[in-house]
Protein backbone atom coordinates (compact mmCIF):
# COMPACT_ATOMS: atom_id res chain seq x y z
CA UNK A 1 -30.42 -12.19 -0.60
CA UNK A 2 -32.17 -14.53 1.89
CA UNK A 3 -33.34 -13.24 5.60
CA UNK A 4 -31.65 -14.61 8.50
CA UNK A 5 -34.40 -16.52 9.50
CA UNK A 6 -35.41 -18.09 5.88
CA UNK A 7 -37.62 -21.03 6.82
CA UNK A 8 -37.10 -22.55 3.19
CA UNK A 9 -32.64 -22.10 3.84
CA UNK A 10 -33.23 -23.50 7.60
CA UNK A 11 -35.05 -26.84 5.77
CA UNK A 12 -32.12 -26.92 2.84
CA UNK A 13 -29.56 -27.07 5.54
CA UNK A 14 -31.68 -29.18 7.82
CA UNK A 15 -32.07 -31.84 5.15
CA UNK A 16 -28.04 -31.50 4.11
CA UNK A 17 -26.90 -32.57 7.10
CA UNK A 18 -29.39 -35.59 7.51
CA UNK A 19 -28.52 -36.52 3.97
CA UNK A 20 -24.74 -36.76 4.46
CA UNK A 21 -24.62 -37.55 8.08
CA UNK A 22 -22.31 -34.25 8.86
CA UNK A 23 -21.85 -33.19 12.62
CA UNK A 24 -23.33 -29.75 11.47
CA UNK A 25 -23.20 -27.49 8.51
CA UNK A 26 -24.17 -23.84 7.24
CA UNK A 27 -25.89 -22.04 4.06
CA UNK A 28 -23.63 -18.99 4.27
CA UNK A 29 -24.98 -16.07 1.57
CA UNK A 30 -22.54 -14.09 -0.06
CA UNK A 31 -22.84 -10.16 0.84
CA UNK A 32 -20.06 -7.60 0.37
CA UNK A 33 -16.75 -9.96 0.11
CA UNK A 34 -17.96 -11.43 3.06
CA UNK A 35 -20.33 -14.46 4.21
CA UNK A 36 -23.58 -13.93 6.46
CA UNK A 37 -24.85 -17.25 8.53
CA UNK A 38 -28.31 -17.14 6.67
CA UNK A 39 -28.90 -20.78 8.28
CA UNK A 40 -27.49 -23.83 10.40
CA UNK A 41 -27.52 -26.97 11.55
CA UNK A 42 -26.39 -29.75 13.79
CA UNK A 43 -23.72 -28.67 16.18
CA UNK A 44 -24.44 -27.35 19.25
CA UNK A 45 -26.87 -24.21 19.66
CA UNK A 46 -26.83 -23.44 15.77
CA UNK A 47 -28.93 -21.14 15.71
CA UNK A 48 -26.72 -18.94 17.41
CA UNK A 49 -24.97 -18.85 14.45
CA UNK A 50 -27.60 -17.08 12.42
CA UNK A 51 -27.02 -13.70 11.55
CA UNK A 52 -22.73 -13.54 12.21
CA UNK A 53 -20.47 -12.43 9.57
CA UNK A 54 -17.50 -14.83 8.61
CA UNK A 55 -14.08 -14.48 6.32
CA UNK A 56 -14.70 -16.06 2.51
CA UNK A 57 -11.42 -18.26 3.17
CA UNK A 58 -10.77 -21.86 3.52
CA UNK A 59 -13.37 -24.73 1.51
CA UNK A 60 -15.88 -22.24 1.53
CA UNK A 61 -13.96 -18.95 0.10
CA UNK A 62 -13.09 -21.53 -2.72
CA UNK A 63 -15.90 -22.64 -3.79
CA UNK A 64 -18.01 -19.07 -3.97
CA UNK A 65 -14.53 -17.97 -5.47
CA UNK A 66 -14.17 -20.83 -7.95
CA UNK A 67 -17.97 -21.83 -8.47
CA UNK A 68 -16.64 -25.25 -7.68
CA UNK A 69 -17.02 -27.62 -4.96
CA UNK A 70 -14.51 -28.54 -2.17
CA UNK A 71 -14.32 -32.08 -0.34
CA UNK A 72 -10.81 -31.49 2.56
CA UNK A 73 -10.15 -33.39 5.14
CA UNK A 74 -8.05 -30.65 6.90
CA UNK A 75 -4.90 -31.16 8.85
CA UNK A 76 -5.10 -30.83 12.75
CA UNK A 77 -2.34 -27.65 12.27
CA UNK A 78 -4.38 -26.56 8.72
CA UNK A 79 -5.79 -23.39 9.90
CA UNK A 80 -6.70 -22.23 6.60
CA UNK A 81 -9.29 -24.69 6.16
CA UNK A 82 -11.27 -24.38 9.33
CA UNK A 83 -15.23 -24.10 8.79
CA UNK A 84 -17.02 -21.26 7.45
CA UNK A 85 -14.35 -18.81 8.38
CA UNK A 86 -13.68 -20.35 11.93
CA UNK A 87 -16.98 -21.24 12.79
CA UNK A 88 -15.73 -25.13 13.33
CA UNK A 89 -12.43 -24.39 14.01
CA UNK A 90 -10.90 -28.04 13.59
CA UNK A 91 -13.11 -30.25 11.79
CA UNK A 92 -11.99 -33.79 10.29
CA UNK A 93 -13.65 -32.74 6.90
CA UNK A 94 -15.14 -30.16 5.11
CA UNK A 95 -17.58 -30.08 2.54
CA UNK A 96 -18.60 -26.61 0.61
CA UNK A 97 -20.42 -26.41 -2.30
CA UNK A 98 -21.27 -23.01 -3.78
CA UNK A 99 -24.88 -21.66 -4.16
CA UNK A 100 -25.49 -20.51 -8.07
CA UNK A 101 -28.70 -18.71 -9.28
CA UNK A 102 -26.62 -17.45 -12.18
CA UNK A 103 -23.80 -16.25 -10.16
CA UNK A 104 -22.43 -17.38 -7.18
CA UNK A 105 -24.94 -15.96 -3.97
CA UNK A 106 -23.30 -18.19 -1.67
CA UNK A 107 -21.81 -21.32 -0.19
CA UNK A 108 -23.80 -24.31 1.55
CA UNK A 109 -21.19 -25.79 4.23
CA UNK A 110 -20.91 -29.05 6.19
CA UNK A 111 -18.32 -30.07 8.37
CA UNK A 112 -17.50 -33.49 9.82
CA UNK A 113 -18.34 -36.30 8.07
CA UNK A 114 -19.38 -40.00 10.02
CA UNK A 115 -17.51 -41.68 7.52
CA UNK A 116 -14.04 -39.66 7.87
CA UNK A 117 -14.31 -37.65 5.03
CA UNK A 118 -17.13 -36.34 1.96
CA UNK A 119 -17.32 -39.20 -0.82
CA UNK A 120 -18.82 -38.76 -4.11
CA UNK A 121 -22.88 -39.02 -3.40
CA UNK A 122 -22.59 -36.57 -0.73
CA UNK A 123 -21.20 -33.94 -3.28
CA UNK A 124 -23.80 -35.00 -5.60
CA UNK A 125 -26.71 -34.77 -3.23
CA UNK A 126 -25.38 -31.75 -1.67
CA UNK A 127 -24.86 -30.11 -4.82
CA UNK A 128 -28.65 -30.47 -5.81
CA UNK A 129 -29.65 -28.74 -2.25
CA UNK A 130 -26.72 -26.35 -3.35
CA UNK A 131 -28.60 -25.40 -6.72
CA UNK A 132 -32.21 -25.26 -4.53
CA UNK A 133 -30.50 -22.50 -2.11
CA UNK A 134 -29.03 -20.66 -4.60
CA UNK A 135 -32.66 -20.10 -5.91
CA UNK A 136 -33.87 -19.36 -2.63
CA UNK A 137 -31.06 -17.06 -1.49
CA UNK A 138 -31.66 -15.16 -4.59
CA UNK A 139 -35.08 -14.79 -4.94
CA UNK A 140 -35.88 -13.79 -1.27
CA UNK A 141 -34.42 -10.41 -1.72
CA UNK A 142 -31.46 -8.12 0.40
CA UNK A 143 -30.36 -9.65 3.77
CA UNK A 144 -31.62 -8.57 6.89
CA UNK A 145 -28.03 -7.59 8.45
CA UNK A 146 -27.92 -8.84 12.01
CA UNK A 147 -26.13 -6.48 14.30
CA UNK A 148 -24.18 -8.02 17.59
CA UNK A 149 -25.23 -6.95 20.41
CA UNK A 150 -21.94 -4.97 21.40
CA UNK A 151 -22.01 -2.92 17.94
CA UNK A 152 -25.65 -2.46 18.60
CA UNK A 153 -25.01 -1.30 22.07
CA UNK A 154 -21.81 1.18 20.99
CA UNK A 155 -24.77 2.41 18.53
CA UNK A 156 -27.14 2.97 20.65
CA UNK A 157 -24.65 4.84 23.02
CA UNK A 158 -23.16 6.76 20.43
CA UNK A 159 -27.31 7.81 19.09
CA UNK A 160 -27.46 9.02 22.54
CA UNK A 161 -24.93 11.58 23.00
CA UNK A 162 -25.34 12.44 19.49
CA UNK A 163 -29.05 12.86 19.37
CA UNK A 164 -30.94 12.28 22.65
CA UNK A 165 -34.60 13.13 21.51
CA UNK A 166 -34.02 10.54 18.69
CA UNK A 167 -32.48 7.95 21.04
CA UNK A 168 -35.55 8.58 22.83
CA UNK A 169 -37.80 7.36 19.93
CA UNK A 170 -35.38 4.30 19.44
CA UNK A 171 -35.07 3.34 23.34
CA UNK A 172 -39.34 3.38 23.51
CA UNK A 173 -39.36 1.35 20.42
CA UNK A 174 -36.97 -1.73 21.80
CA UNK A 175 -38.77 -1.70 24.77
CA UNK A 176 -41.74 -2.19 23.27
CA UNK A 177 -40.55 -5.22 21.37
CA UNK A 178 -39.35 -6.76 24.16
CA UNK A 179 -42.38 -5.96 26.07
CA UNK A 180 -40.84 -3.72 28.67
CA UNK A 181 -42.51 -0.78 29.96
C-alpha cells in the first residue's frame, strides 16, 4: 500500500476536490479492517490528517465493503455517516468511492459539496481518479504506519525501562533527525 506522504495520492486527492468543488476530501487505504489517511485535501490543516487511523463505517466503510460508490447527504443527528470515520463529523454530503486495483485497497472520500449534495458527473469523474488511486495505492507497496505521538511516547518510555542501552541507540537516533545534539 501507498506511503503516507505519496506525492502521486496527494495530486489524486488534490485534483478530486477541485474537480467536484468539495470543502475537503481524503484517499483513505485500506490496511487491517481499518482505514489509514494516505492523503488530504481542502479543509483546514489537512495534512494533519495524514498518517491517522479511522473506523471503515459510514459512506466510506460501504463502499470498500460493497466495491460500490456512495453519494449521502447525511442527517444533522446521522452519526453513522460522518466522514471518513469522524474525520468531518457533520458534513452536508458525502461522497466515497472505493479504490480497486483488483480488489478493493481503499476508499477516495469527499465531503461537502457547493451544490448541496454529489450529482452524477462528480461520481463519474471521481470514480476515474478512484480507479487511478487504486493503481497507485497498490503498486507503491506496504504503508508506512504513522505512530501518534502519545503511543510513540508510551513506546519510547516503556523501551526505556525495558531496555535502557537500546533506548539509548533509539534516543541518539531521533535526535539526530531532528537535529538536536
Amino acid at each position: 500500500m501507498a506511503t503516507a506522504t505519496d506525492p502521486t495520492l496527494q495530486t489524486i486527492i488534490g485534483w478530486a476536490v477541485r474537480a467536484t468543488g468539495a470543502e475537503s476530501g481524503w484517499l483513505l487505504g485500506l490496511d487491517d479492517e481499518a482505514f489509514s489517511v494516505l492523503a488530504a485535501a481542502g479543509g483546514t490543516q489537512p495534512g494533519s490528517l495524514v498518517g491517522r487511523r479511522v473506523e471503515p463505517r459510514g459512506a466510506a466503510g460501504f463502499a470498500a465493503a460493497s466495491g460500490q460508490p456512495a453519494a449521502l447527504r447525511p442527517g444533522p443527528d446521522d452519526s453513522s455517516n460522518t466522514g471518513a470515520g469522524g474525520l468531518d463529523s457533520s458534513p452536508s454530503s458525502v461522497l466515497a468511492v472505493p479504490c480497486d486495483n483488483g480488489e478493493t485497497v481503499g476508499v477516495l472520500e469527499l465531503v461537502n459539496s457547493p451544490a448541496g449534495g454529489f450529482g452524477i458527473d462528480d461520481i463519474e469523474v471521481v470514480t476515474l481518479l478512484a480507479d487511478i488511486a487504486g493503481t497507485a495505492i497498490a503498486e507503491t507497496g506496504p504503508a508506512l504506519a504513522v505512530t501518534g505521538p502519545a503511543e510513540l511516547g508510551t513506546e519510547l518510555s516503556h523501551l526505556a525501562e525495558t531496555d535502557p542501552a537500546r533506548y539509548r541507540q533509539v534516543a541518539t537516533i531521533l535526535q539526530a533527525l531532528l537535529g538536536q545534539s
